[in-house]
Protein backbone atom coordinates (compact mmCIF):
# COMPACT_ATOMS: atom_id res chain seq x y z
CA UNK A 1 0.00 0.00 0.00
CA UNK A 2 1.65 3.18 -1.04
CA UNK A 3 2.06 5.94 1.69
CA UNK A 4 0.42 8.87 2.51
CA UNK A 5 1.60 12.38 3.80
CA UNK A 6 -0.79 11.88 6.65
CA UNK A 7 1.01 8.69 7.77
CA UNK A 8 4.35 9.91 7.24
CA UNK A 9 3.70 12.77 9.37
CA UNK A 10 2.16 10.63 11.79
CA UNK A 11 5.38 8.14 12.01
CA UNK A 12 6.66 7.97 15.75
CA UNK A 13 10.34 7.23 16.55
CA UNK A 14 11.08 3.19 18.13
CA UNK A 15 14.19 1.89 19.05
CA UNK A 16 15.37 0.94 15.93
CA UNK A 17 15.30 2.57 12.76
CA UNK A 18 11.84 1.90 11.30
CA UNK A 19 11.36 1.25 7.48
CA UNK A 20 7.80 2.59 5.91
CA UNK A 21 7.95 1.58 2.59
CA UNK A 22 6.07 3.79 -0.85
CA UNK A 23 6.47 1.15 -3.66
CA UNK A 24 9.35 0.75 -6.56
CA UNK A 25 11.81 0.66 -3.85
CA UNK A 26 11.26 3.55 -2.28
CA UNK A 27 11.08 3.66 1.77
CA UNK A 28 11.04 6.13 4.28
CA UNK A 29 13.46 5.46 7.21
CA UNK A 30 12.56 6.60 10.47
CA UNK A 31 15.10 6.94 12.59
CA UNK A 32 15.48 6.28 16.91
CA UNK A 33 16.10 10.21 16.94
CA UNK A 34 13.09 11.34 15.16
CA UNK A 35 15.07 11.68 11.59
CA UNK A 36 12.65 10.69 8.86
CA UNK A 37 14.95 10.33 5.32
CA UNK A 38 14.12 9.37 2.04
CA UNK A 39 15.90 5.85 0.85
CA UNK A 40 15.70 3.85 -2.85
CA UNK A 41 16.44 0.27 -2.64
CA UNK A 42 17.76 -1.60 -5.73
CA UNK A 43 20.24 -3.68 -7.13
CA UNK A 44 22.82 -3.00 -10.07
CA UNK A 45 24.93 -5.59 -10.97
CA UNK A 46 23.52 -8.42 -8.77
CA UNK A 47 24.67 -6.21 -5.49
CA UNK A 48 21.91 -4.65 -3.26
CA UNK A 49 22.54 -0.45 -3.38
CA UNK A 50 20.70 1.92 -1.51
CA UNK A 51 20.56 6.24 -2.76
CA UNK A 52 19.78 8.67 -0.33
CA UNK A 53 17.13 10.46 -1.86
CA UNK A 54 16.74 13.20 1.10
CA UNK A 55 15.13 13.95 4.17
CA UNK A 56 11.61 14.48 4.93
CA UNK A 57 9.88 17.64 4.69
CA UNK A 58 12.22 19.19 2.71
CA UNK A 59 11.72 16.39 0.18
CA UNK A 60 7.81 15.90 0.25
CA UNK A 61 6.55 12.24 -1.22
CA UNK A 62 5.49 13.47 -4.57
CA UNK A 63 9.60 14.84 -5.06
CA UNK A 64 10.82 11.60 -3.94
CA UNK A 65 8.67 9.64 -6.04
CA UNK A 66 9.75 11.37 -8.74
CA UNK A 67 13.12 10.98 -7.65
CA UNK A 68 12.76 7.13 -7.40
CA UNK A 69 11.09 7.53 -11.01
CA UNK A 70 14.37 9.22 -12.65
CA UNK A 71 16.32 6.85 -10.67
CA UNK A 72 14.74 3.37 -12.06
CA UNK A 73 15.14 5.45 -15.77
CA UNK A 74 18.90 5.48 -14.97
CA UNK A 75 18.88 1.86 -14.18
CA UNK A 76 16.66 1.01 -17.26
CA UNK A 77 19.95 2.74 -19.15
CA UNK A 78 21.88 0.59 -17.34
CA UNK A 79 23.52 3.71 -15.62
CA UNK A 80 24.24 3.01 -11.70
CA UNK A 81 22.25 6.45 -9.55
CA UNK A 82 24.45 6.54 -7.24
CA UNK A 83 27.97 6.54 -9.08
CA UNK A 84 25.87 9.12 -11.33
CA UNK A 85 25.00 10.77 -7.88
CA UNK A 86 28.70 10.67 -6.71
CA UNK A 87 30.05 12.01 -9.99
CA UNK A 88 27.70 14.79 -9.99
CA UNK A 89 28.80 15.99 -6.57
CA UNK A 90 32.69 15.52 -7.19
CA UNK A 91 31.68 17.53 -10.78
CA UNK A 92 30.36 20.34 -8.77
CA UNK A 93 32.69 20.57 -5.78
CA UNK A 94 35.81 20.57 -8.64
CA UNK A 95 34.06 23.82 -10.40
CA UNK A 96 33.84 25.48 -7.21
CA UNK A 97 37.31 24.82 -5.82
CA UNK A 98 38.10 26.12 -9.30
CA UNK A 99 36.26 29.07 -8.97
CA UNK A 100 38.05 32.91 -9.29
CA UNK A 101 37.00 33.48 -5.90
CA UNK A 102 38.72 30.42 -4.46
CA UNK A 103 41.60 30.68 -6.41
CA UNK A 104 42.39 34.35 -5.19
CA UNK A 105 41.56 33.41 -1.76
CA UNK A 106 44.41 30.86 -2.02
CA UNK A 107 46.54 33.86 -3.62
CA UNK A 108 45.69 36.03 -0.99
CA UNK A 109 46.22 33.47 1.94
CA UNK A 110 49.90 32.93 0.36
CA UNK A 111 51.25 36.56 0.10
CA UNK A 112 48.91 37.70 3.14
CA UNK A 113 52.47 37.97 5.38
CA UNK A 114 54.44 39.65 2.64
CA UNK A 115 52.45 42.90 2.88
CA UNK A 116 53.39 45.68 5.38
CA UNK A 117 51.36 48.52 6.19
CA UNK A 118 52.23 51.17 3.98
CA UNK A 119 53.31 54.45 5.55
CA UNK A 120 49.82 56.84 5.34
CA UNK A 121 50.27 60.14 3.61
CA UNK A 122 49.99 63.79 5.10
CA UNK A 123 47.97 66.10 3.02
């Protein structure tokens, strides 16, 4: 039976981690602490993989279904989510550490004990 927002909000913390699950491999993990996040279930190459999808409200059911949806197109393409996931975040966090900004912090770190003050003119 697929979920509803009304039970998800309704989900109380146990002692273990407690698994509601949507459908398609798609389960909502509630954790001892009160965490509720978003998990996909499936299996690529004959291994088991789970993909954090995100955590609940600020991914509502209809985003993580759709989530779950472009993630079982990857697999269909026989393209593993989270590798794609993975090479997605190392793409981004590259173009930022390549950024103008960071590079001329790092200048500016380097030379920062070079400088003196320079004397201040009388006018």
């Amino acid at each position: 039976m697929p979920l509803t927002d009304t039970a998800i909000r309704q989900a109380k913390p146990a002692d273990k981690p407690k698994r509601l699950t949507d459908g398609g491999g798609l389960y909502l993990e509630v954790s001892p602490a009160g965490g509720k996040l978003w998990r996909l279930k499936y299996r690529m190459d004959r291994k088991e993989k789970r993909l954090a999808i995100g955590a609940y409200p600020a991914v509502s059911l209809k985003d993580a279904r759709d989530r779950r949806d472009e993630a079982k197109r990857q697999l269909a393409a026989g393209i593993d989510p989270g590798a794609a996931k993975q090479a997605q975040k190392a793409s981004r966090a590259e173009a930022t550490a390549n950024s103008l900004e960071a590079i001329a912090r790092e200048w500016f770190a380097k030379r920062e004990g070079e400088w003196v003050p320079s004397p201040t003119a009388s006018r």
